[in-house]
N, C-alpha and C. Protein backbone atom coordinates (compact mmCIF):
# COMPACT_ATOMS: atom_id res chain seq x y z
N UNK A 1 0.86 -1.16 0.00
CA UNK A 1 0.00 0.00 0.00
C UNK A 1 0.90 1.22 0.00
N UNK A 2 0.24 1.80 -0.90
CA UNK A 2 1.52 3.34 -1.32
C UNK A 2 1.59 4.29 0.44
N UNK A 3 0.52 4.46 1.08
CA UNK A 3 1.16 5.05 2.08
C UNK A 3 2.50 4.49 2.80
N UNK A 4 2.30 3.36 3.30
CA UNK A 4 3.73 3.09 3.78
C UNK A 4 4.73 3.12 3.04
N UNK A 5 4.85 2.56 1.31
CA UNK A 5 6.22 3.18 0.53
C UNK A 5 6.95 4.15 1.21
N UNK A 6 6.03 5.55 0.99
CA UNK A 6 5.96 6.84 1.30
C UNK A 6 6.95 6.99 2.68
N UNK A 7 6.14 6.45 3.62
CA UNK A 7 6.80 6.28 5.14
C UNK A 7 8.43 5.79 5.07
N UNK A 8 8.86 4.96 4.27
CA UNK A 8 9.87 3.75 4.34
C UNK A 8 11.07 4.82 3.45
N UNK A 9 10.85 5.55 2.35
CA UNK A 9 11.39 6.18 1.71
C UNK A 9 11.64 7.67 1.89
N UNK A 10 10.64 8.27 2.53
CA UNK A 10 11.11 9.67 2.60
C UNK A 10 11.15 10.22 4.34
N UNK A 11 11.64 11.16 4.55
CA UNK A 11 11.66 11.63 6.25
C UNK A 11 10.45 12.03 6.27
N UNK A 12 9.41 11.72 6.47
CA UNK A 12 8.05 12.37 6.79
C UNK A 12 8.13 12.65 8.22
N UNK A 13 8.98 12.54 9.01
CA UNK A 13 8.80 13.57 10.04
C UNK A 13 9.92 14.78 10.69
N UNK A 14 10.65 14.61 9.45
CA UNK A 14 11.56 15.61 9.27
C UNK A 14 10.64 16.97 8.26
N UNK A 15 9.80 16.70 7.91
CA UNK A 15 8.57 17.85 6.85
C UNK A 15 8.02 19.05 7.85
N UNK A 16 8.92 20.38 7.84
CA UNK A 16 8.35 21.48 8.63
C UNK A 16 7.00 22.17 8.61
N UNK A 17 6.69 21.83 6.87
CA UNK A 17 5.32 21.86 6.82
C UNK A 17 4.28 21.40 7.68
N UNK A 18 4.28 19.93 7.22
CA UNK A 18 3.41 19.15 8.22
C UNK A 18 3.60 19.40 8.90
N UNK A 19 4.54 19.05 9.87
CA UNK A 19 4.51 19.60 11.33
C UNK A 19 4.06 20.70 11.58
N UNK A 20 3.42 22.04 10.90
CA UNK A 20 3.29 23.23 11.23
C UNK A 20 1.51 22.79 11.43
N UNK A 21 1.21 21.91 10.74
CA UNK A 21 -0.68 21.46 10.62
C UNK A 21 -0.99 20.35 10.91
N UNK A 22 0.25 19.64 11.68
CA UNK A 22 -0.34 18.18 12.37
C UNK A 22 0.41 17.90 13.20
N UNK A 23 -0.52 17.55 14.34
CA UNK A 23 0.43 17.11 15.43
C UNK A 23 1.46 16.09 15.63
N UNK A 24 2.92 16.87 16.46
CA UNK A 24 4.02 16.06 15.49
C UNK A 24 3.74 14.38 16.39
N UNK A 25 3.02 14.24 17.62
CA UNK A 25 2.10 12.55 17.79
C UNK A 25 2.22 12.18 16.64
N UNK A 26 1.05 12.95 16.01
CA UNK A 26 0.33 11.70 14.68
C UNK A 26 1.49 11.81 13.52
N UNK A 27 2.07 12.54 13.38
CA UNK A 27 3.58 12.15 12.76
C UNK A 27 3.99 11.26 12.76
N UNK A 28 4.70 11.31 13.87
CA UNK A 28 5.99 10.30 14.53
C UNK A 28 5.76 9.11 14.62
N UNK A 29 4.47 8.77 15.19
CA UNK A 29 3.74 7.59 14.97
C UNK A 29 3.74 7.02 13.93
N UNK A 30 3.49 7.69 12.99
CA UNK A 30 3.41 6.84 11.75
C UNK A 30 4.40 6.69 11.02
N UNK A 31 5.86 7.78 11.04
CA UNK A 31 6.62 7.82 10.41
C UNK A 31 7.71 7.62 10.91
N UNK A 32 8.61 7.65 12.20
CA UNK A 32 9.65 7.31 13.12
C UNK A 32 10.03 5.91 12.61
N UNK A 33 9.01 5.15 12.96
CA UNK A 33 9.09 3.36 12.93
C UNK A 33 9.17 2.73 11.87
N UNK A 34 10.09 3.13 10.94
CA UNK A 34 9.55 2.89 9.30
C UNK A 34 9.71 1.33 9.37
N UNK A 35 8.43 0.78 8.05
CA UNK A 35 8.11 -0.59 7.40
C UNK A 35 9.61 -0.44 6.41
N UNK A 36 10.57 -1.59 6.41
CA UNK A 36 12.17 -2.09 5.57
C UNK A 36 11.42 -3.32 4.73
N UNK A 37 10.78 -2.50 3.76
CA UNK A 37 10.54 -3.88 3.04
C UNK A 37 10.94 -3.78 1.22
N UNK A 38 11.16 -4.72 0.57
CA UNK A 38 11.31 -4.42 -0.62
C UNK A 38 10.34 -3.92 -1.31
N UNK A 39 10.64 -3.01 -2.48
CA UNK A 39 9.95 -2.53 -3.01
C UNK A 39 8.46 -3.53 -3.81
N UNK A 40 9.37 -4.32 -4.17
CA UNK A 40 7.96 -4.96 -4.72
C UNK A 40 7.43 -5.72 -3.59
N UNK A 41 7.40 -5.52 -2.65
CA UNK A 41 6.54 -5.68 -1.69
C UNK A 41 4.88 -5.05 -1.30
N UNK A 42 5.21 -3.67 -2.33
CA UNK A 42 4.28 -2.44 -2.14
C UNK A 42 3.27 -3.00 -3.56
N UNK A 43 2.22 -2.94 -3.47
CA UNK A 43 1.31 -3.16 -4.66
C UNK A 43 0.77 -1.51 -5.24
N UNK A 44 1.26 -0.22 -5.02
CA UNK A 44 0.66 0.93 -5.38
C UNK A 44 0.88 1.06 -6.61
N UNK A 45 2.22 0.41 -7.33
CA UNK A 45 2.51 1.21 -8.47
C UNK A 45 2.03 0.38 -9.27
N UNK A 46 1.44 -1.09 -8.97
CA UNK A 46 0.72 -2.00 -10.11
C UNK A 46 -0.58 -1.21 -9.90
N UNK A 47 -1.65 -0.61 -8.59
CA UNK A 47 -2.90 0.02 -8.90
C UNK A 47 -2.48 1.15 -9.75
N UNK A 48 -1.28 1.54 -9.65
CA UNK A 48 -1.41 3.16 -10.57
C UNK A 48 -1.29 2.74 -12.05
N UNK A 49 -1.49 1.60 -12.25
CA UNK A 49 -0.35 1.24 -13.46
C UNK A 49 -1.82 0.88 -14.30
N UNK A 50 -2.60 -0.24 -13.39
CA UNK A 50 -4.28 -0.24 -13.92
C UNK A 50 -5.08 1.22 -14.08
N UNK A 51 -4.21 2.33 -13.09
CA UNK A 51 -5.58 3.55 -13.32
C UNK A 51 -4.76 4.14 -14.91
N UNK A 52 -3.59 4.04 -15.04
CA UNK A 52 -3.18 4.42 -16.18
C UNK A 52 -4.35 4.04 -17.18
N UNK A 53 -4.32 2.24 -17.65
CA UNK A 53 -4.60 1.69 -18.74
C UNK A 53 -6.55 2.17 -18.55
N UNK A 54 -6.52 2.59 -17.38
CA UNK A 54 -8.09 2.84 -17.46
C UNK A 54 -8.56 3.83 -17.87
N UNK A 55 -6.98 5.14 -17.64
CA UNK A 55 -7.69 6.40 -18.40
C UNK A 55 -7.11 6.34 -19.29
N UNK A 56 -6.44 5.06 -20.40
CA UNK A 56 -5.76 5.16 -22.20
C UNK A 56 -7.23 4.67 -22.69
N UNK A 57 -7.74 4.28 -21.61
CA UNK A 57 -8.76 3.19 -22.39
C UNK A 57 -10.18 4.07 -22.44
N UNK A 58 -9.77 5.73 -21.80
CA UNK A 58 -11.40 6.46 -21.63
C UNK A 58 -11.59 7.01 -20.09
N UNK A 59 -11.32 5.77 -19.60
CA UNK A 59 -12.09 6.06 -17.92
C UNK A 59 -11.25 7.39 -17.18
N UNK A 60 -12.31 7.78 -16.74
CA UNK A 60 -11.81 9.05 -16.06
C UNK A 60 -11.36 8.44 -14.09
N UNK A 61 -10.20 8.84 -13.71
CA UNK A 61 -9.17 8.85 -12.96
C UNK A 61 -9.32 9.91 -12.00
N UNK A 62 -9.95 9.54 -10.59
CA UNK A 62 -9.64 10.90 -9.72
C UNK A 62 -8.74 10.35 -8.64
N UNK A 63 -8.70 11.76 -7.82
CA UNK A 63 -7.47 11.26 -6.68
C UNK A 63 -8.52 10.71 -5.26
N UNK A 64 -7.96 10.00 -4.80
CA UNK A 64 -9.01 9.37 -3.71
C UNK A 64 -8.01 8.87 -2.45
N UNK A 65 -6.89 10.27 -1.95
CA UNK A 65 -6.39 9.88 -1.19
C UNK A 65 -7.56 9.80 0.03
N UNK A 66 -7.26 9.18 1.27
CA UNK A 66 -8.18 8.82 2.41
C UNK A 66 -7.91 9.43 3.39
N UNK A 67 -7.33 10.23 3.52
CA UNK A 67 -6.66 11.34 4.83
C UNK A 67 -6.26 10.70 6.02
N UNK A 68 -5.52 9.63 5.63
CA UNK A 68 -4.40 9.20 7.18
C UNK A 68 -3.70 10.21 7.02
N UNK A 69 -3.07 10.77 6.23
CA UNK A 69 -1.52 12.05 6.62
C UNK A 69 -2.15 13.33 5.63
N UNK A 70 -3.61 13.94 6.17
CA UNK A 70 -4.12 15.40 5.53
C UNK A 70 -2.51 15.94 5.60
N UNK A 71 -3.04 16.94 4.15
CA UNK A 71 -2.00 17.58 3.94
C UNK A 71 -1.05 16.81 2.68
N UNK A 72 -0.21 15.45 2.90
CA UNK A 72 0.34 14.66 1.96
C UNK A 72 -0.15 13.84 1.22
N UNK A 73 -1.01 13.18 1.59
CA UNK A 73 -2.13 12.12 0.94
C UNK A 73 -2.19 12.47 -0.34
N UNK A 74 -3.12 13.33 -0.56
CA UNK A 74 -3.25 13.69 -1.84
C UNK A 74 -1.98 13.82 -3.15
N UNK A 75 -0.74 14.47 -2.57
CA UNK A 75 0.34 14.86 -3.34
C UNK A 75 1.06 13.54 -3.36
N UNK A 76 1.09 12.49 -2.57
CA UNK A 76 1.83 11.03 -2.54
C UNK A 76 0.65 10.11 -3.95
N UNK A 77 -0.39 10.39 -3.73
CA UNK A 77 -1.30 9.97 -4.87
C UNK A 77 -0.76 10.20 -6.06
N UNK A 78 -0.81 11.57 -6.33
CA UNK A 78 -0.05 11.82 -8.04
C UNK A 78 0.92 11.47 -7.81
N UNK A 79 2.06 11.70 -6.95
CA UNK A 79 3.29 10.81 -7.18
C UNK A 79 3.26 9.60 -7.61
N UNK A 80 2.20 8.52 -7.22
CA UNK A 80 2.07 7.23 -6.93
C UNK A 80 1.65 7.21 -8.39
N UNK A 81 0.33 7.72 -9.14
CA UNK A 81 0.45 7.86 -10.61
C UNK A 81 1.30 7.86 -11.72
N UNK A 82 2.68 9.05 -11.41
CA UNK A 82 3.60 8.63 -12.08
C UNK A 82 4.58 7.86 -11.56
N UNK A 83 4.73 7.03 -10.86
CA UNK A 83 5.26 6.08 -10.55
C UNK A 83 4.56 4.82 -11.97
N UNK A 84 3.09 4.92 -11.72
CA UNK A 84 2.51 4.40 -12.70
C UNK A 84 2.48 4.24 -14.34
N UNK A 85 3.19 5.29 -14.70
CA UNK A 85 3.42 5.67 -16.03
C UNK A 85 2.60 6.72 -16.57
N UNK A 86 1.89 7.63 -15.15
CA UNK A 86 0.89 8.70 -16.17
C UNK A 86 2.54 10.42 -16.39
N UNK A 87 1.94 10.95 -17.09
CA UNK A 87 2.77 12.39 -17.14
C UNK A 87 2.63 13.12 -15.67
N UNK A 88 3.42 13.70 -15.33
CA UNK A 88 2.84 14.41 -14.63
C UNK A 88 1.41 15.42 -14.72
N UNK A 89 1.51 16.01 -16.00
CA UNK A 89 0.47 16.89 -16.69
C UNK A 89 -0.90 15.46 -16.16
N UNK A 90 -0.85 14.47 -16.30
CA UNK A 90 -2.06 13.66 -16.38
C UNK A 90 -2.27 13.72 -15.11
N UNK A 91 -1.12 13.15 -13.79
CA UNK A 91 -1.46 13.27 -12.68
C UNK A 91 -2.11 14.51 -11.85
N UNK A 92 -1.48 15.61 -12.45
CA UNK A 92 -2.06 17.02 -12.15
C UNK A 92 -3.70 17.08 -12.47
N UNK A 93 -4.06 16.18 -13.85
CA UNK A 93 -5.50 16.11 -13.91
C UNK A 93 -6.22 15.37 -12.77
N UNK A 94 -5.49 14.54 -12.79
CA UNK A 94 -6.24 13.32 -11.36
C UNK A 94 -6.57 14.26 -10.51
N UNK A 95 -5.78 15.29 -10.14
CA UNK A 95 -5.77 15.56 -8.33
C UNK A 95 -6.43 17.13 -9.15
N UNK A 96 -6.99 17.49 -9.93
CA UNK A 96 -7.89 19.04 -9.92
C UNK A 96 -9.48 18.71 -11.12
N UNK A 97 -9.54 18.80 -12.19
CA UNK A 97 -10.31 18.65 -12.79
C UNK A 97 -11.00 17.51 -13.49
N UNK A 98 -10.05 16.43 -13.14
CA UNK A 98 -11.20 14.71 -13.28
C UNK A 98 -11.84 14.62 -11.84
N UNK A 99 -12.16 15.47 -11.17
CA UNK A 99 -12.56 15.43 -9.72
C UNK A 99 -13.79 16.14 -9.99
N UNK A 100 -13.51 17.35 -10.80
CA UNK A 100 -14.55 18.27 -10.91
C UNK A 100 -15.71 17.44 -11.85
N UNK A 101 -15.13 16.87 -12.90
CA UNK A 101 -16.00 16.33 -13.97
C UNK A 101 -16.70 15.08 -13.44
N UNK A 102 -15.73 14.20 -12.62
CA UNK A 102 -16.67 13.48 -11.83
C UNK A 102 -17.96 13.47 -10.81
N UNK A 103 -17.74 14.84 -10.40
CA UNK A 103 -19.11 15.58 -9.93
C UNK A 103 -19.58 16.51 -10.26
N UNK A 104 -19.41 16.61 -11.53
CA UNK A 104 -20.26 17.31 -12.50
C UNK A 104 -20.10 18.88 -12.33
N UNK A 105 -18.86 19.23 -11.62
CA UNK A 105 -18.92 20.56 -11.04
C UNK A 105 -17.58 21.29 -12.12
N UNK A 106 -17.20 20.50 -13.48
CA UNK A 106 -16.21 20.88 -14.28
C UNK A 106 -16.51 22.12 -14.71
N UNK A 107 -17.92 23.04 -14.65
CA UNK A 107 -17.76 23.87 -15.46
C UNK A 107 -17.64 25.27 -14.21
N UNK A 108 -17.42 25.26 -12.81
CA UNK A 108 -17.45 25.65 -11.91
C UNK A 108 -16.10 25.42 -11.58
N UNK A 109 -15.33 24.46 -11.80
CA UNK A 109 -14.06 24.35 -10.63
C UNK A 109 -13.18 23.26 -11.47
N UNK A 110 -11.97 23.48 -10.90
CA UNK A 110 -11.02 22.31 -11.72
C UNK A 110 -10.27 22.77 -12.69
N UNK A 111 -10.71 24.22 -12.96
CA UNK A 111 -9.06 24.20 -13.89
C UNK A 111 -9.09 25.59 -13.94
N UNK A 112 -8.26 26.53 -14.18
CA UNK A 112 -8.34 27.59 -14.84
C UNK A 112 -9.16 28.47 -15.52
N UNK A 113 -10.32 29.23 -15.90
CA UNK A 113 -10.85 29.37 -16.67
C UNK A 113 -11.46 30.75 -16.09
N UNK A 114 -11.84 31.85 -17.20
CA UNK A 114 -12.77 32.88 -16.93
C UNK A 114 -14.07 32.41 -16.48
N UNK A 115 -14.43 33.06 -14.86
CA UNK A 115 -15.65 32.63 -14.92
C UNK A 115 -16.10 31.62 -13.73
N UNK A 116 -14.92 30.53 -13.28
CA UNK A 116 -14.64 29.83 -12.91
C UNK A 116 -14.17 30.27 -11.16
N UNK A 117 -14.22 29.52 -9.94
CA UNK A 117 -13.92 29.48 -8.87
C UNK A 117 -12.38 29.66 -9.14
N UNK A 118 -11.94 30.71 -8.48
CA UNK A 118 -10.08 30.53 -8.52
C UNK A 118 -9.32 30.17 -7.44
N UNK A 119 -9.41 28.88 -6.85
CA UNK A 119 -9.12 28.29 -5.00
C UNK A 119 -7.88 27.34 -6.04
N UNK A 120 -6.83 28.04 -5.79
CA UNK A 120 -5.66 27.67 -6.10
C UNK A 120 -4.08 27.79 -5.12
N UNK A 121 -3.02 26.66 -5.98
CA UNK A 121 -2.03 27.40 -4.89
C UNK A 121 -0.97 27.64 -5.55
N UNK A 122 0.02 28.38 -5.42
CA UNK A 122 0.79 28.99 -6.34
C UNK A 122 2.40 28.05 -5.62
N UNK A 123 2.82 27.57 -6.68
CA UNK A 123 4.31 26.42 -6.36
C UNK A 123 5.58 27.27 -6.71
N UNK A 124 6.30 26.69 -5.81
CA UNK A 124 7.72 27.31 -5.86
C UNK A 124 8.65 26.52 -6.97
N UNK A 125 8.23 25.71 -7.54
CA UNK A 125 8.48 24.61 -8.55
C UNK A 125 7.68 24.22 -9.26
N UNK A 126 8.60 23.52 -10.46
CA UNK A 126 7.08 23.52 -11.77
C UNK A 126 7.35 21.78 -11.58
N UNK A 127 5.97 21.34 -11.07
CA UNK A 127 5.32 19.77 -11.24
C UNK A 127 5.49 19.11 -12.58
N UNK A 128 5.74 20.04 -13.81
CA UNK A 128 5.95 19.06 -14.68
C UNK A 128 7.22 18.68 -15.19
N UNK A 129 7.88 19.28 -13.82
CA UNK A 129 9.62 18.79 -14.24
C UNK A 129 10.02 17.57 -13.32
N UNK A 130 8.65 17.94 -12.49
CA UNK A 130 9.35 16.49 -10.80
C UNK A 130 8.14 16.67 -10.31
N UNK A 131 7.15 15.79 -10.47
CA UNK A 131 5.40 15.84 -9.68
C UNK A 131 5.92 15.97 -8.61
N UNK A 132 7.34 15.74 -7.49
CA UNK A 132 7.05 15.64 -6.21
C UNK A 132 7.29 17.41 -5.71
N UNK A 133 7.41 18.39 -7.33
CA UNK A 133 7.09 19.90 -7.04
C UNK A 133 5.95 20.35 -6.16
N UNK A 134 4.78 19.22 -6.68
CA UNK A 134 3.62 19.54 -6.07
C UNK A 134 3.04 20.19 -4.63
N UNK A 135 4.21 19.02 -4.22
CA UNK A 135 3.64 19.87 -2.49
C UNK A 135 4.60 21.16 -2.15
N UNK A 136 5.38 21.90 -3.01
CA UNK A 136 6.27 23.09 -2.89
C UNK A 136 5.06 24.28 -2.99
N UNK A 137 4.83 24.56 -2.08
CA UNK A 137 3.42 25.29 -2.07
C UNK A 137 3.96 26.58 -1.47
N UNK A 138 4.00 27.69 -2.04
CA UNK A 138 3.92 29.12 -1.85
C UNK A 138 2.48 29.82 -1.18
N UNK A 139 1.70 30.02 -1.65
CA UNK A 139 0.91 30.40 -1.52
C UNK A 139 -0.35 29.46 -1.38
N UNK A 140 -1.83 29.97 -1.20
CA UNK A 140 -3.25 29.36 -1.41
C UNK A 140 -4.02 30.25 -1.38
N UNK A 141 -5.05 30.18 -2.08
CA UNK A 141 -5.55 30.94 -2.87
C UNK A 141 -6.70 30.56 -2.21
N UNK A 142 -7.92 30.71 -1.58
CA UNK A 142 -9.39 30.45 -1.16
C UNK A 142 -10.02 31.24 -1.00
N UNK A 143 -11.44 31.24 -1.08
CA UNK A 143 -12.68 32.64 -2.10
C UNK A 143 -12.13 34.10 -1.54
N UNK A 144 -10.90 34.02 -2.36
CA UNK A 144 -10.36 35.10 -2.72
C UNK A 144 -9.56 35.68 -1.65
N UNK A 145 -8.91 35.42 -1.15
CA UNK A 145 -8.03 35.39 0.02
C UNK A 145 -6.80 34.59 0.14
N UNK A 146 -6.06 35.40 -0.22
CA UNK A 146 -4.46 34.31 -0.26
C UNK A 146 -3.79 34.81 0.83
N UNK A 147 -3.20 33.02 0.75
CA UNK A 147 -2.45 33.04 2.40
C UNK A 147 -1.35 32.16 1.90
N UNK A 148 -0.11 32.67 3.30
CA UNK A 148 1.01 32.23 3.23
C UNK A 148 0.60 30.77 3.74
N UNK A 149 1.54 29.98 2.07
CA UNK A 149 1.31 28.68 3.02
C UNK A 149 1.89 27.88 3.80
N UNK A 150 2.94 28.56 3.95
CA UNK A 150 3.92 27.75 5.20
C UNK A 150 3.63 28.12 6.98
N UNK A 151 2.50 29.42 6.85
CA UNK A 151 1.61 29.78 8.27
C UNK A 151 0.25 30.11 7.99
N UNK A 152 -0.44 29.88 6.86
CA UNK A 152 -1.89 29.70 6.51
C UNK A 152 -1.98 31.56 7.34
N UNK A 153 -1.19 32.73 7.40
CA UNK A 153 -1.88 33.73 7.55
C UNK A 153 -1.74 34.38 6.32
N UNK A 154 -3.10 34.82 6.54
CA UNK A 154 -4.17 35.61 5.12
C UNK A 154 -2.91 36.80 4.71
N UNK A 155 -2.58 36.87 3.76
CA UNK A 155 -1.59 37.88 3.42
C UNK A 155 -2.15 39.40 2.63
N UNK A 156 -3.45 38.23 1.79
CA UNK A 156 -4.58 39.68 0.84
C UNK A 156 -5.82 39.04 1.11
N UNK A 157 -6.47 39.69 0.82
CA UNK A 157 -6.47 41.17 0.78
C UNK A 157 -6.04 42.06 2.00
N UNK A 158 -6.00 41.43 2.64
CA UNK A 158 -6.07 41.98 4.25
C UNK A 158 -4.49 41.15 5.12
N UNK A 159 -4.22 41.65 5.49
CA UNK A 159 -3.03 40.72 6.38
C UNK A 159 -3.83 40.41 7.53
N UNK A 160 -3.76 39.24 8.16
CA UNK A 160 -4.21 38.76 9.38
C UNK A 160 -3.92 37.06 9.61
N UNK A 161 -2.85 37.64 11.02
CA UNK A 161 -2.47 36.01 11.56
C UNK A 161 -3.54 34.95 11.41
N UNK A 162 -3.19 33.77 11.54
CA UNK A 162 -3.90 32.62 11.61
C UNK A 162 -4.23 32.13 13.16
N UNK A 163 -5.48 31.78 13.31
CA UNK A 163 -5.78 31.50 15.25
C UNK A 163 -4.63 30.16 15.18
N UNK A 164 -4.71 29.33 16.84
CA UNK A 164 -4.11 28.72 16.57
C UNK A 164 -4.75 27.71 16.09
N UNK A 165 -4.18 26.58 16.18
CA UNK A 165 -4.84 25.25 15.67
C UNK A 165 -4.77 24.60 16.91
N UNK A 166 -6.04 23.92 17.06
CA UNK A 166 -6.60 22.91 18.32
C UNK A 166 -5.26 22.18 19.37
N UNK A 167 -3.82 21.79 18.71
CA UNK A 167 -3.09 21.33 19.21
C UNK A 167 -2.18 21.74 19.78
N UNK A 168 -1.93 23.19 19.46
CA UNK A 168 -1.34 24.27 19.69
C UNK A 168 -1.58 25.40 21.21
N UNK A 169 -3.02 25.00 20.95
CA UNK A 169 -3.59 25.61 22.03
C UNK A 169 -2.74 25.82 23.77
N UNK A 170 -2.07 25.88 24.38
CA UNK A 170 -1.70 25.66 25.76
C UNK A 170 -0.56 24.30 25.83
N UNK A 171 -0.09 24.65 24.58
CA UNK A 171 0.79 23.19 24.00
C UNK A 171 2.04 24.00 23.31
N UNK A 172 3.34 23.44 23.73
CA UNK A 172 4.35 24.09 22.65
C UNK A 172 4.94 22.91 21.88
N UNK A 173 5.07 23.18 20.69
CA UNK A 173 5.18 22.27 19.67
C UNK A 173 6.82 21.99 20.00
């Protein structure tokens, strides 16, 4: 299962990000103790490899990470895609506008367009040189309010800190 790959291969609790939006518990827990197993031990990149031949063959492909690690889930998904053999450009579709079209909300959200919802995030790296650009996140963009995303405070229109977050509360990280 591609989450643990993930765990076994990269420092996920060395990520200042995450740690800034999850408690470093549910971190460490999952990521300290890493699974040493061979690679083909992991079955993710044979499912990414079927969602490939499913969208050569037509079928539309969304991202369906499950939020054990909010925040990475999603961006380990398109990784896990091209691991599969999609482009990055394809995986970038998985995780924004085969989401939209799958709930019928393509002409509202999911890509770029005049007219269109603009809840975006602006990357410090371009994804179609290394999908794992993806989670290099500068900015976020939500109904119209961009915020720094390495402290989620609102930068425009208005500057204003971020409260804390539930774990933070009477807690020093």
């Amino acid at each position: 299962w591609g989450e643990n790959w993930f765990y076994q291969n990269y420092d996920v609790w060395t990520n200042e990000r995450l740690l800034t939006f999850t408690p470093r518990d549910v971190v460490d827990s999952r990521s300290r103790r890493r699974l040493m197993a061979a690679d083909d031990d992991f079955n993710h990149i044979d499912i990414a490899r079927g969602a490939k031949r499913i969208q050569d063959a037509g079928g539309l492909v969304n991202l369906g990470a499950h939020g054990q690690l909010q925040g990475l889930g999603a961006h380990w998904e398109m990784w896990t895609f091209v691991q599969g053999g999609m482009t990055p450009l394809e995986a970038l579709a998985v995780g924004t506008i085969n989401g939209a079209k799958y709930l019928g909300l393509d002409r509202d959200l999911g890509s770029l367009e005049p007219g269109k919802l603009a809840d975006l995030v602006v990357l410090d790296a371009n994804p179609l040189d290394d999908i794992t650009h993806s989670d290099d996140i500068a900015m976020v963009m939500l109904n119209g309010r961009l915020y720094d995303a390495a402290t989620l405070t609102e930068v425009a229109p208005r500057e204003r800190e971020r409260l804390p977050l539930p774990w933070e509360r009477g807690r020093r990280r």
